[in-house]
C-alpha atoms as a PDB file:
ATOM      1  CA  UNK A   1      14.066  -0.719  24.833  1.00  0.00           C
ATOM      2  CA  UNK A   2      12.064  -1.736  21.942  1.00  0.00           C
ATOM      3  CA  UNK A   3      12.085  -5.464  21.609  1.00  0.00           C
ATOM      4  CA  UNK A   4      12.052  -7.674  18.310  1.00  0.00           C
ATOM      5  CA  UNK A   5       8.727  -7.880  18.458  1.00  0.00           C
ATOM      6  CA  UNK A   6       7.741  -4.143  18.940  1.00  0.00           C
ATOM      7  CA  UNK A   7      10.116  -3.601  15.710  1.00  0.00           C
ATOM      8  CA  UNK A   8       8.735  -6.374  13.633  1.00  0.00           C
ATOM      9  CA  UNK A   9       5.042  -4.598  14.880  1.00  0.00           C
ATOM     10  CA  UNK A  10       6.444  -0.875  13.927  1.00  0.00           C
ATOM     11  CA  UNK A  11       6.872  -2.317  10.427  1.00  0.00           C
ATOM     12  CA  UNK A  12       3.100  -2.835  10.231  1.00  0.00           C
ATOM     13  CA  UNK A  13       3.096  -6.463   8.910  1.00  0.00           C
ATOM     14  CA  UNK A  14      -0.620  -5.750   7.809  1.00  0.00           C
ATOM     15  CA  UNK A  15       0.035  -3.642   5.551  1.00  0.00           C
ATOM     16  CA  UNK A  16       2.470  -5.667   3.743  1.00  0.00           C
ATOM     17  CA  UNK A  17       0.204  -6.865   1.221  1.00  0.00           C
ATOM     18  CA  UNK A  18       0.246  -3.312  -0.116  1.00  0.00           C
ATOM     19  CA  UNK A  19       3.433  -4.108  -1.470  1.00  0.00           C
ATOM     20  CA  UNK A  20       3.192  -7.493  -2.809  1.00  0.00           C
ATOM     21  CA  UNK A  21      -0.222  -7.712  -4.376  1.00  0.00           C
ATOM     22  CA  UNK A  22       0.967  -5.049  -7.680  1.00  0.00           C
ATOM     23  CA  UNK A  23       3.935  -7.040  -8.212  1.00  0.00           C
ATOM     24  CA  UNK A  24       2.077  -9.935  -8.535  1.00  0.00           C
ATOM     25  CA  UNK A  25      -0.582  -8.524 -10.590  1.00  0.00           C
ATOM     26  CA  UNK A  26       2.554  -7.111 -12.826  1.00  0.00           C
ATOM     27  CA  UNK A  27       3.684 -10.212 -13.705  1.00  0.00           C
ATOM     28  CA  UNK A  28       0.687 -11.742 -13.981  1.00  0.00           C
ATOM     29  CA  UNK A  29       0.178  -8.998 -16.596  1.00  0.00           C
ATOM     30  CA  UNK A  30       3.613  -9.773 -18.329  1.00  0.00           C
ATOM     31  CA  UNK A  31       2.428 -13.706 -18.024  1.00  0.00           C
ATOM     32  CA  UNK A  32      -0.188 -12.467 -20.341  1.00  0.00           C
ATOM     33  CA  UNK A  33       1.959 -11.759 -23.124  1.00  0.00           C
ATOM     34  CA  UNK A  34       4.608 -14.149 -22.254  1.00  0.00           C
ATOM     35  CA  UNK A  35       7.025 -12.203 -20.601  1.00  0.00           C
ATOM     36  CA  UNK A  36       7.386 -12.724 -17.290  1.00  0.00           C
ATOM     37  CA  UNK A  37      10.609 -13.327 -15.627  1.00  0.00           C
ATOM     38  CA  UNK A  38      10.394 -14.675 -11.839  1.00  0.00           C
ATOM     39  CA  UNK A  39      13.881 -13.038 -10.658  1.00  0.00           C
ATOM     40  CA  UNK A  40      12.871  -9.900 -11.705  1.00  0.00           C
ATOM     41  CA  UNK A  41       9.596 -10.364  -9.409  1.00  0.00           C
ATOM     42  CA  UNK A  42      11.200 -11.054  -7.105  1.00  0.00           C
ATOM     43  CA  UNK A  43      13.603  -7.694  -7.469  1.00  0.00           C
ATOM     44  CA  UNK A  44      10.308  -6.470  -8.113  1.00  0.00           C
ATOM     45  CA  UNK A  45       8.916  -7.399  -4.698  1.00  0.00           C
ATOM     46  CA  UNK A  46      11.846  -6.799  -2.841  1.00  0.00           C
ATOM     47  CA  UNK A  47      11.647  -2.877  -3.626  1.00  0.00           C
ATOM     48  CA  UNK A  48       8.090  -2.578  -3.154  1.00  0.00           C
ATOM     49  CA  UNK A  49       8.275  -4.416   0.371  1.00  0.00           C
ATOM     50  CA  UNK A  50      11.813  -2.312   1.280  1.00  0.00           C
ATOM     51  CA  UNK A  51       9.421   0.863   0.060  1.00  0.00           C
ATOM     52  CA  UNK A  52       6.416  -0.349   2.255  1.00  0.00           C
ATOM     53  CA  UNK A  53       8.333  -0.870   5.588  1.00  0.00           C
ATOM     54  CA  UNK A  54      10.434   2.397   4.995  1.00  0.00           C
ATOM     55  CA  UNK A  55       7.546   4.616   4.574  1.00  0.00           C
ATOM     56  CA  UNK A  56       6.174   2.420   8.159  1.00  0.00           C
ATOM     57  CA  UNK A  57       9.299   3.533  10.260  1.00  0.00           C
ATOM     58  CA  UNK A  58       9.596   6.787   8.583  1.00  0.00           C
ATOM     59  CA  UNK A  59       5.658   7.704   9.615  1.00  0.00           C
ATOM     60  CA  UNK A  60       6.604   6.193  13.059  1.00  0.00           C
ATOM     61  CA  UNK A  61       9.264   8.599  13.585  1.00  0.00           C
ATOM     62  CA  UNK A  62       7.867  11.933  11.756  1.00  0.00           C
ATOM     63  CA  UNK A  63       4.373  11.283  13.849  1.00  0.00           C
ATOM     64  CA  UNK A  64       6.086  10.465  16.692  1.00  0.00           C
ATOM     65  CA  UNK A  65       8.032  13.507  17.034  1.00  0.00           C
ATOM     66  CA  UNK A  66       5.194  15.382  16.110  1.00  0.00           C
ATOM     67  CA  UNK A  67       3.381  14.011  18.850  1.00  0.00           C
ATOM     68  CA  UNK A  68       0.321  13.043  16.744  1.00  0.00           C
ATOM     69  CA  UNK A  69       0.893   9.581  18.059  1.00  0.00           C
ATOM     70  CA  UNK A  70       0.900  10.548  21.208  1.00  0.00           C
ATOM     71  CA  UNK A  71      -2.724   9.004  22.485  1.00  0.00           C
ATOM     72  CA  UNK A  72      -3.684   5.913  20.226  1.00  0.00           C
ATOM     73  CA  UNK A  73      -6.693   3.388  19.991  1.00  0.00           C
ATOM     74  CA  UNK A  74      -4.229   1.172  17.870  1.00  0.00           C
ATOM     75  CA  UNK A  75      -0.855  -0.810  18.048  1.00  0.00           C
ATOM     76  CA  UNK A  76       1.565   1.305  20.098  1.00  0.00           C
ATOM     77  CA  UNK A  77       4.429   2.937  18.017  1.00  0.00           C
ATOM     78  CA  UNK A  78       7.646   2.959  18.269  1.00  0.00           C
ATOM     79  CA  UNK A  79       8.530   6.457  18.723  1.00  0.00           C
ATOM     80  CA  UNK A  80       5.290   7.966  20.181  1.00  0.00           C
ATOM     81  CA  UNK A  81       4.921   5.084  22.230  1.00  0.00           C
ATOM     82  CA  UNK A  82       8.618   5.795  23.564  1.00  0.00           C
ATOM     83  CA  UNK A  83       9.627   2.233  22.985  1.00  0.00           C
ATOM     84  CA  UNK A  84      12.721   3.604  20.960  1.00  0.00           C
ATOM     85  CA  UNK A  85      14.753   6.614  20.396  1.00  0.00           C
ATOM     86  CA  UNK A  86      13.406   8.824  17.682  1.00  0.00           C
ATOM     87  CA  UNK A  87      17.108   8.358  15.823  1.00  0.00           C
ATOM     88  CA  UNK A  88      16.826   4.716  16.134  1.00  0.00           C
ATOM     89  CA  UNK A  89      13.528   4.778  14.493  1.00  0.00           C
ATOM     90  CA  UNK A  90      14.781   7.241  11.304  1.00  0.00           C
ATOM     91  CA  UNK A  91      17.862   5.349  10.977  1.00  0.00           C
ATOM     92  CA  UNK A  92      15.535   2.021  10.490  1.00  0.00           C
ATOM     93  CA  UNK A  93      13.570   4.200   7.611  1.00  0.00           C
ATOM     94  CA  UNK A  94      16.633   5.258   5.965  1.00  0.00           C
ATOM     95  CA  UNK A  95      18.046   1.641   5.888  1.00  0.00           C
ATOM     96  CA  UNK A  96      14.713   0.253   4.209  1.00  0.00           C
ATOM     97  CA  UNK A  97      14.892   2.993   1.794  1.00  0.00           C
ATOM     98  CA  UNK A  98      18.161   2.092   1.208  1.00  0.00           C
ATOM     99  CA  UNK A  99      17.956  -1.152   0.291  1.00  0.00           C
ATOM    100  CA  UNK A 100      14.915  -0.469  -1.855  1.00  0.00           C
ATOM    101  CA  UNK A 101      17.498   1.900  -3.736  1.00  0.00           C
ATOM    102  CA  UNK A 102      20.018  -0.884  -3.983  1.00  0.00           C
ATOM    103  CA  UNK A 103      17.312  -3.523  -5.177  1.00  0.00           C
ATOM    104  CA  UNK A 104      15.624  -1.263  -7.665  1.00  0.00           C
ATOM    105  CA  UNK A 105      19.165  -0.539  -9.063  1.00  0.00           C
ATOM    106  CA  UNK A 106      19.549  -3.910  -9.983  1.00  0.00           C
ATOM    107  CA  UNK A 107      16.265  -4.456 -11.374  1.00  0.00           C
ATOM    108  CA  UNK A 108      16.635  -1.267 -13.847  1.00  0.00           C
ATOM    109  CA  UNK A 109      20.196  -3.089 -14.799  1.00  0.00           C
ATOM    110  CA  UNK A 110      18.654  -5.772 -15.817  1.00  0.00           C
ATOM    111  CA  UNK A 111      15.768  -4.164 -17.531  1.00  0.00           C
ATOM    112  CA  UNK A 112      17.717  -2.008 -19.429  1.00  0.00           C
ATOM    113  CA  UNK A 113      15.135   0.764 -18.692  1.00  0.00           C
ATOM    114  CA  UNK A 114      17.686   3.041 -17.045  1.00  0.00           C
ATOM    115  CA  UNK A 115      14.805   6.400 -16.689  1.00  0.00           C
ATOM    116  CA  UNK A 116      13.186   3.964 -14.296  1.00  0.00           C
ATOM    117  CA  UNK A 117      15.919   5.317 -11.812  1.00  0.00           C
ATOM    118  CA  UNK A 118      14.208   8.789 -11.908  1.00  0.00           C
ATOM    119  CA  UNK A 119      10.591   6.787 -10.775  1.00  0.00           C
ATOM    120  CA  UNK A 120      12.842   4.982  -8.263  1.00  0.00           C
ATOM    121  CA  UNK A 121      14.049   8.591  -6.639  1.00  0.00           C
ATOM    122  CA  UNK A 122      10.542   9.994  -6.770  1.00  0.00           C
ATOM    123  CA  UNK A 123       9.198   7.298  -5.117  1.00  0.00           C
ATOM    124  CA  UNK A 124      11.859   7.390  -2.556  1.00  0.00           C
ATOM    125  CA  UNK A 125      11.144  11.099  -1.359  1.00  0.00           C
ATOM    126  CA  UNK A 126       7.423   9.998  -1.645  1.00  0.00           C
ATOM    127  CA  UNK A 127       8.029   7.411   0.846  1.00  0.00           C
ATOM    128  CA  UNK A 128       9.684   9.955   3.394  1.00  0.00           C
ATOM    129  CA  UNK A 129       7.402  13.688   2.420  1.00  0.00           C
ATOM    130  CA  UNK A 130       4.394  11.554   3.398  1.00  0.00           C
ATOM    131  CA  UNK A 131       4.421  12.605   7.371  1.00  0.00           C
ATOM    132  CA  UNK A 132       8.650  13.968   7.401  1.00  0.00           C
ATOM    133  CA  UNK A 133       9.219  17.455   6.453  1.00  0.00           C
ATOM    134  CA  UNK A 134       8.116  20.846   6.725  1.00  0.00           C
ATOM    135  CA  UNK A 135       5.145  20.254   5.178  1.00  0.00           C
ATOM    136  CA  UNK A 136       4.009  16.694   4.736  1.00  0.00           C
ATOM    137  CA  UNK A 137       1.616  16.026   2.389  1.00  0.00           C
ATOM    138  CA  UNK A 138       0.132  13.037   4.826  1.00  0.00           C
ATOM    139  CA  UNK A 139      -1.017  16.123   6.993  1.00  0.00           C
ATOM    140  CA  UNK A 140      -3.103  17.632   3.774  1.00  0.00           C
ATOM    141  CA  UNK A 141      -4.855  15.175   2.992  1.00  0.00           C
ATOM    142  CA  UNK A 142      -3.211  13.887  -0.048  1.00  0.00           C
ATOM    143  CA  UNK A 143      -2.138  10.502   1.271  1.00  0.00           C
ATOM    144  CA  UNK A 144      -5.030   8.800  -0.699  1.00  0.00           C
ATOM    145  CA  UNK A 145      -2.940  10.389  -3.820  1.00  0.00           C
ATOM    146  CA  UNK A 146       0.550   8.782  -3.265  1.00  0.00           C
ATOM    147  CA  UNK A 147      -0.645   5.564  -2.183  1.00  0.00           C
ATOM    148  CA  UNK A 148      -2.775   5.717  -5.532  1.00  0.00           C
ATOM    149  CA  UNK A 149      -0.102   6.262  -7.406  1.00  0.00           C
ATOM    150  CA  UNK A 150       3.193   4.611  -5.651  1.00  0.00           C
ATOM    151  CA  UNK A 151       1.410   1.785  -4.589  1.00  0.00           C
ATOM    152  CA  UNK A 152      -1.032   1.252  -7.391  1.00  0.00           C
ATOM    153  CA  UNK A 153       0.156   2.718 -10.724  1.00  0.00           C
ATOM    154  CA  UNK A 154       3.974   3.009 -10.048  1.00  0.00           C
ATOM    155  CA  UNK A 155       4.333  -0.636  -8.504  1.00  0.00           C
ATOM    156  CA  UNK A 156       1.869  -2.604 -10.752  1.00  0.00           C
ATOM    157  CA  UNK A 157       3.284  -0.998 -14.308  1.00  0.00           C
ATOM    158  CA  UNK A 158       6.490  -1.091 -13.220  1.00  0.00           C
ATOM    159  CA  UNK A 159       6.432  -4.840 -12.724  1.00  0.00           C
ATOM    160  CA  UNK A 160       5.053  -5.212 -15.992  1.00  0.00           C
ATOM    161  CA  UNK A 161       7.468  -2.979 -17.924  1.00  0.00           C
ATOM    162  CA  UNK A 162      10.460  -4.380 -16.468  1.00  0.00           C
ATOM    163  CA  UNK A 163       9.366  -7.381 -17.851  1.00  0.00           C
ATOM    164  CA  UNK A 164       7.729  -6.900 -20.585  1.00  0.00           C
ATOM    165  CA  UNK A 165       8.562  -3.672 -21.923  1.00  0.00           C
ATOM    166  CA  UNK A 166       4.869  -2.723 -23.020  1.00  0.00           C
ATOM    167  CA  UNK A 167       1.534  -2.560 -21.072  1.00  0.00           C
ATOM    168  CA  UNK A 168      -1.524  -4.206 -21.643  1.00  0.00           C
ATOM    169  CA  UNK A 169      -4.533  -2.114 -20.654  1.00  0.00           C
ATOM    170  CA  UNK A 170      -5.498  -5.215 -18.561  1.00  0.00           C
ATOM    171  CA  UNK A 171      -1.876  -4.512 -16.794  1.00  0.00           C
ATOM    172  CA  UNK A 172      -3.689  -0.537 -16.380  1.00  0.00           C
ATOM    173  CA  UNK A 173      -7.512  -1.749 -15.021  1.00  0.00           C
ATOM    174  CA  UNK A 174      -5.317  -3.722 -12.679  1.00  0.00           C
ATOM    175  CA  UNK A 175      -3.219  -1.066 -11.543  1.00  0.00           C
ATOM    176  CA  UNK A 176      -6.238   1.278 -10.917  1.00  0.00           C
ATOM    177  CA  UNK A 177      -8.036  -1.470  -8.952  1.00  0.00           C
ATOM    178  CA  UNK A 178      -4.863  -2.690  -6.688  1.00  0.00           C
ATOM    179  CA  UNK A 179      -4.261   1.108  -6.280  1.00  0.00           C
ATOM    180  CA  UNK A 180      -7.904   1.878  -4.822  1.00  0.00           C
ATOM    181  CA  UNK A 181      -7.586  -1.096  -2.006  1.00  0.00           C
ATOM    182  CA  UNK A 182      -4.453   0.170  -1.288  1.00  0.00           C
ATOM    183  CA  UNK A 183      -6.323   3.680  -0.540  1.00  0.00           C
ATOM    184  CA  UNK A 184      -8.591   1.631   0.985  1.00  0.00           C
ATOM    185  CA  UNK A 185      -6.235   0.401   3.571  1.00  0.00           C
ATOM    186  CA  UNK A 186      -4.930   3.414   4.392  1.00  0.00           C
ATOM    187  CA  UNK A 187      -8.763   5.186   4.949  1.00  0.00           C
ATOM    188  CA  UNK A 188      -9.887   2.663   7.417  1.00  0.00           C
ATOM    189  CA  UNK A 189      -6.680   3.576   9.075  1.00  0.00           C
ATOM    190  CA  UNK A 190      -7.455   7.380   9.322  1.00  0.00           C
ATOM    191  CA  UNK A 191     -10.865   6.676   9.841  1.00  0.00           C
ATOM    192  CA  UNK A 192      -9.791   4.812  12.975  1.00  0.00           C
ATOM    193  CA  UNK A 193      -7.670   7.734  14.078  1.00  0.00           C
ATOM    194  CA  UNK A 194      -9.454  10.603  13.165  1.00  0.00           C
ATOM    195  CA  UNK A 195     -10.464  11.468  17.293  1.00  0.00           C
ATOM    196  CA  UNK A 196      -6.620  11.898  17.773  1.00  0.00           C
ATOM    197  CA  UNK A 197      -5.603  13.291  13.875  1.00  0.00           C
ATOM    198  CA  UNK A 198      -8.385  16.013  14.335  1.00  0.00           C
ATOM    199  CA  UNK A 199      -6.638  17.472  17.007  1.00  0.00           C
ATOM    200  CA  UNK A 200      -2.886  17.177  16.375  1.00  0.00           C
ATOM    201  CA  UNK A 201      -3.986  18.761  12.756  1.00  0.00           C
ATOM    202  CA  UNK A 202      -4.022  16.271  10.439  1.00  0.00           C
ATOM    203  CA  UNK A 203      -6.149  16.894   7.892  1.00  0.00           C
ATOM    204  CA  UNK A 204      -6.223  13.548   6.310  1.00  0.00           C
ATOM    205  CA  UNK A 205      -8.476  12.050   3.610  1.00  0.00           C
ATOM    206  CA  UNK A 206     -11.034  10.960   6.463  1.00  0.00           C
ATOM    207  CA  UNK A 207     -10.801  13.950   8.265  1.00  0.00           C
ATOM    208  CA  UNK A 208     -12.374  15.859   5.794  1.00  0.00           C
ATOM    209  CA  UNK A 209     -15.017  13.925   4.722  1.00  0.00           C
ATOM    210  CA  UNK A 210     -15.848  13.200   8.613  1.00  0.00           C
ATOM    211  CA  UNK A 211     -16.885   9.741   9.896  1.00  0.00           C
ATOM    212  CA  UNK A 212     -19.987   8.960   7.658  1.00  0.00           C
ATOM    213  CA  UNK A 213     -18.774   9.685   4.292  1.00  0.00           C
ATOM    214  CA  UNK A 214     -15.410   8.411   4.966  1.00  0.00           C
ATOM    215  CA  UNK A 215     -16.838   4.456   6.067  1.00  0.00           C
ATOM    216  CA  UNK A 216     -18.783   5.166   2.511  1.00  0.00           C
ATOM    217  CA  UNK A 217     -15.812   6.274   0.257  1.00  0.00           C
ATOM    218  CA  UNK A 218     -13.895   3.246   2.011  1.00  0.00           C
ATOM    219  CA  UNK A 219     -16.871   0.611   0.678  1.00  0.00           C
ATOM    220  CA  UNK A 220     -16.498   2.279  -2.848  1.00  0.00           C
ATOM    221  CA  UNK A 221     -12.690   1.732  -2.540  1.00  0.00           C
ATOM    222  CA  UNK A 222     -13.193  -1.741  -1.747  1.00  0.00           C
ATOM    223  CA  UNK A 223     -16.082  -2.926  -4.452  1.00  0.00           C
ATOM    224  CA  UNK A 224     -15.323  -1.186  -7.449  1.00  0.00           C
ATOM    225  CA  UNK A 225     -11.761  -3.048  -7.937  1.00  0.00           C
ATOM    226  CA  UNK A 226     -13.589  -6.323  -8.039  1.00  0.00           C
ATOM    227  CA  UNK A 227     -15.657  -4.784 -11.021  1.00  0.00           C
ATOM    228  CA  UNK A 228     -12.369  -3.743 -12.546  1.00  0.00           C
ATOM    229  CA  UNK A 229     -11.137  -7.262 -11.676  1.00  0.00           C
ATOM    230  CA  UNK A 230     -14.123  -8.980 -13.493  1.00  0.00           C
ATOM    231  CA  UNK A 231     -14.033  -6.427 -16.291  1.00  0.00           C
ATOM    232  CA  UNK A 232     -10.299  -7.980 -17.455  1.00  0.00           C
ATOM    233  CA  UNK A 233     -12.395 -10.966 -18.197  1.00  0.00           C
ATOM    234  CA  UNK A 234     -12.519  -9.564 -21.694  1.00  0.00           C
ATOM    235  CA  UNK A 235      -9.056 -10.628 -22.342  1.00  0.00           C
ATOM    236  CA  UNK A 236      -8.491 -13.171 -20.117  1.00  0.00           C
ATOM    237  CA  UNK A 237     -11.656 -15.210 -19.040  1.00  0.00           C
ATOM    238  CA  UNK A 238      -9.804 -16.378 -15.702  1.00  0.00           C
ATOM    239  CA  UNK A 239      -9.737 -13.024 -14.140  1.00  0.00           C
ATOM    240  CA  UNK A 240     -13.269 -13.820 -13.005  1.00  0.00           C
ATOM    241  CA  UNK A 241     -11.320 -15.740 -10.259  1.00  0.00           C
ATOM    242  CA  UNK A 242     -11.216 -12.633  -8.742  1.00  0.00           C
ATOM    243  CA  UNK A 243     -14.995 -12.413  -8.004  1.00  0.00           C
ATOM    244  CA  UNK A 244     -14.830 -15.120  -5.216  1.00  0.00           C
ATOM    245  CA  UNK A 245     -12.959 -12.093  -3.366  1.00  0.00           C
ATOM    246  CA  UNK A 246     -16.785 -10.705  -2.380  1.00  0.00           C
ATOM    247  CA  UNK A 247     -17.665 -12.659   0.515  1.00  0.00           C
ATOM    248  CA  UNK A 248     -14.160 -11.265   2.000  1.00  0.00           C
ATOM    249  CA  UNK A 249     -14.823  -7.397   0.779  1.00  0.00           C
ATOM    250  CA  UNK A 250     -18.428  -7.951   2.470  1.00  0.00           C
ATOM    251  CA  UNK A 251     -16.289  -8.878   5.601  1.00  0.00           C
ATOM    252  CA  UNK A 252     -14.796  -5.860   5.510  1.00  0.00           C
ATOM    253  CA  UNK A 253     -17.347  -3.195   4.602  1.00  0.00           C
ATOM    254  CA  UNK A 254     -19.920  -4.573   7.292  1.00  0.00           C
ATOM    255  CA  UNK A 255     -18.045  -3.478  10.046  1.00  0.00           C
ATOM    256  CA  UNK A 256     -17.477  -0.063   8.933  1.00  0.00           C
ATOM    257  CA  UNK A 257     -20.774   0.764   7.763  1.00  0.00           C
ATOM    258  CA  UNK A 258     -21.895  -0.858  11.014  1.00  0.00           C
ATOM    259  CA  UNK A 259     -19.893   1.988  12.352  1.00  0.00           C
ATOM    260  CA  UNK A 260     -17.059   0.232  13.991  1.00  0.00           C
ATOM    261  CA  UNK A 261     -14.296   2.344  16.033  1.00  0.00           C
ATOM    262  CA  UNK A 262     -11.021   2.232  17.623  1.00  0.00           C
ATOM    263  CA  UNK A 263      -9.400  -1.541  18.011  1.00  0.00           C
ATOM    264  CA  UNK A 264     -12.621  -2.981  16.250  1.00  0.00           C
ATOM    265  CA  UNK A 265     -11.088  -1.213  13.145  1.00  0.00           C
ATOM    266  CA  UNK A 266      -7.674  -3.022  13.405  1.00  0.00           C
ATOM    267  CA  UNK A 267      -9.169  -6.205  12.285  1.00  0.00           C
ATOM    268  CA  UNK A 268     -10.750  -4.552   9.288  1.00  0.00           C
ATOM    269  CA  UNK A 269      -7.150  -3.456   8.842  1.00  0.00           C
ATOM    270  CA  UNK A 270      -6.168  -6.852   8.387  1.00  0.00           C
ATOM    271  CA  UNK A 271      -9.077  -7.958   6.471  1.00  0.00           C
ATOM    272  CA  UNK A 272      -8.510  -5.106   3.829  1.00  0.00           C
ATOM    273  CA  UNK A 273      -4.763  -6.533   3.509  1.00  0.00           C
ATOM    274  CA  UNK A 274      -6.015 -10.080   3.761  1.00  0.00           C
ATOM    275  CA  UNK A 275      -8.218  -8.624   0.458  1.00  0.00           C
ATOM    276  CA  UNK A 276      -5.645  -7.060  -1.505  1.00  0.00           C
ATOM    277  CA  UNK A 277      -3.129  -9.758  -1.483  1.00  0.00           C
ATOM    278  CA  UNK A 278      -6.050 -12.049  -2.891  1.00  0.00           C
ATOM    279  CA  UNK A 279      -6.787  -9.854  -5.458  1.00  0.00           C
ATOM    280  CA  UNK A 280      -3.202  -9.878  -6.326  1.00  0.00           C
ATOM    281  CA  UNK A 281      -2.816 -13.486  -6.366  1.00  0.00           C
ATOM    282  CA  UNK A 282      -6.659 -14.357  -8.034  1.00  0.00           C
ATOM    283  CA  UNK A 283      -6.598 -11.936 -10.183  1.00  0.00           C
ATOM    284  CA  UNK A 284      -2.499 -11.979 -11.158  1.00  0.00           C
ATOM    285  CA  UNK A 285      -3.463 -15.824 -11.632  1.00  0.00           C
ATOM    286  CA  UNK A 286      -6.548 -14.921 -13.635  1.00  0.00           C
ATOM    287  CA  UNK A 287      -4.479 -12.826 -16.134  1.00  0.00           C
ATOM    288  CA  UNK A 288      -1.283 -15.108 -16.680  1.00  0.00           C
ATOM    289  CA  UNK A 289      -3.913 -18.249 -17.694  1.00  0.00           C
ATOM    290  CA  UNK A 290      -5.304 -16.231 -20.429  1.00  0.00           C
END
């Protein structure tokens, strides 16, 4: 039986940061035109983190019962790693989704912006077609595309229009950027598993660039949002906080163009996450001092 620990590590802690770094760069965006409202951050955050771990235990059971997960150079799962029952897994998905329904519902209330409910829904079957269903898109390679786009555009603007109801372009460079670590996080991942992905027929992102141009698309993914970062110095001058993020992104991209593999990779995992909740926090910071 799967222990509290084994649960809190099936939620994949390190890739929390995901999930809180656009909501912080949201409001730092709304900050910037003096609109930000801390309870509906915190709505705001509440979602994205009820998203994050529901997409976790909802990979952990679709791979699991695959069997893709079946032989692993990472952190055991849950399912694969027969710690729990496959329903007891889903169940745990469908509850995080859940309340990431509930908590979104009251953030739209507030808002006003009732069409956000449609975003909501969308981002809800996102969350579950990524490995789950007949044909998961996880499995084609477009992972890269929804993390872009959930976990980038959707989460960062979202923030910002539920407080602000408009969008800076510095709200939109910041979006891009968040959303390209957040790919970023998710490549090293594949890149890691792509000896046991190759054969179970996943055809991720890394998988089809193979090993060498995969470690390089992950370095681009990593040093081009601190350009974006810096570039936002146009409108606010304290978004060049964001540059003393580079010693930590150098952390990150020496190992993998070193050619790290298996566990060595895990601690790049958490140095990527370690990165994108800075740049949430320097560069959220940077953008509500202008």
């Amino acid at each position: 039986m799967a222990s509290v620990a084994d649960w809190i590590e099936g939620a994949r802690p390190r890739t929390l940061p995901a999930a809180v770094a656009p909501v912080l760069l949201g409001t730092g965006a709304a900050a910037q035109v003096g609109a930000a409202s801390l309870p509906r951050a915190l709505l705001a955050a509440g979602v994205a983190l009820a998203l994050q771990v529901g997409v976790n235990y909802a990979n952990d059971y679709s791979d699991g019962v695959r069997g893709t997960d079946e032989f692993r150079t990472g952190p055991q799962r849950l399912t694969g790693g027969g710690l729990a029952a496959p329903g007891r897994v889903r169940a745990a998905a469908l509850a995080s989704l859940g309340v990431a329904g509930v908590l979104g519902l009251v953030l739209v209330a507030l808002a006003g912006q009732w069409w956000l409910l449609a975003v909501g829904a969308l981002c809800v079957l996102a969350a579950w077609g990524y490995t789950g269903g007949a044909r998961p898109y996880g499995y084609l390679g477009l992972g890269e595309v929804f993390v872009f786009v959930f976990f980038g555009l959707v989460a960062t603007l979202g923030t910002t229009w539920t407080q602000a109801a408009t969008l800076p372009w510095t709200a939109w460079v910041a979006a891009v950027g968040v959303g390209l670590i957040a790919c970023a996080l998710l490549m090293v991942n594949n890149i890691r598993d792509i000896p046991t992905d190759v054969p179970a027929g996943k055809r991720t992102v890394a998988v089809r660039l193979g090993d060498r141009r995969a470690r390089r698309t992950y370095v681009a993914m990593v040093a081009l949002p601190l350009a974006l970062g810096a570039a936002c110095a146009i409108a606010a001058p304290w978004s060049l906080l964001v540059l003393a993020l580079v010693p930590l992104a150098w952390r990150c991209c020496a190992p993998v163009l070193r050619g790290a593999a298996g566990r060595d990779l895990v601690v790049v995992l958490r140095d990527t996450g370690l990165l994108e909740l800075g740049y949430g926090l320097l560069l959220g910071a940077g953008l509500a001092l202008a």
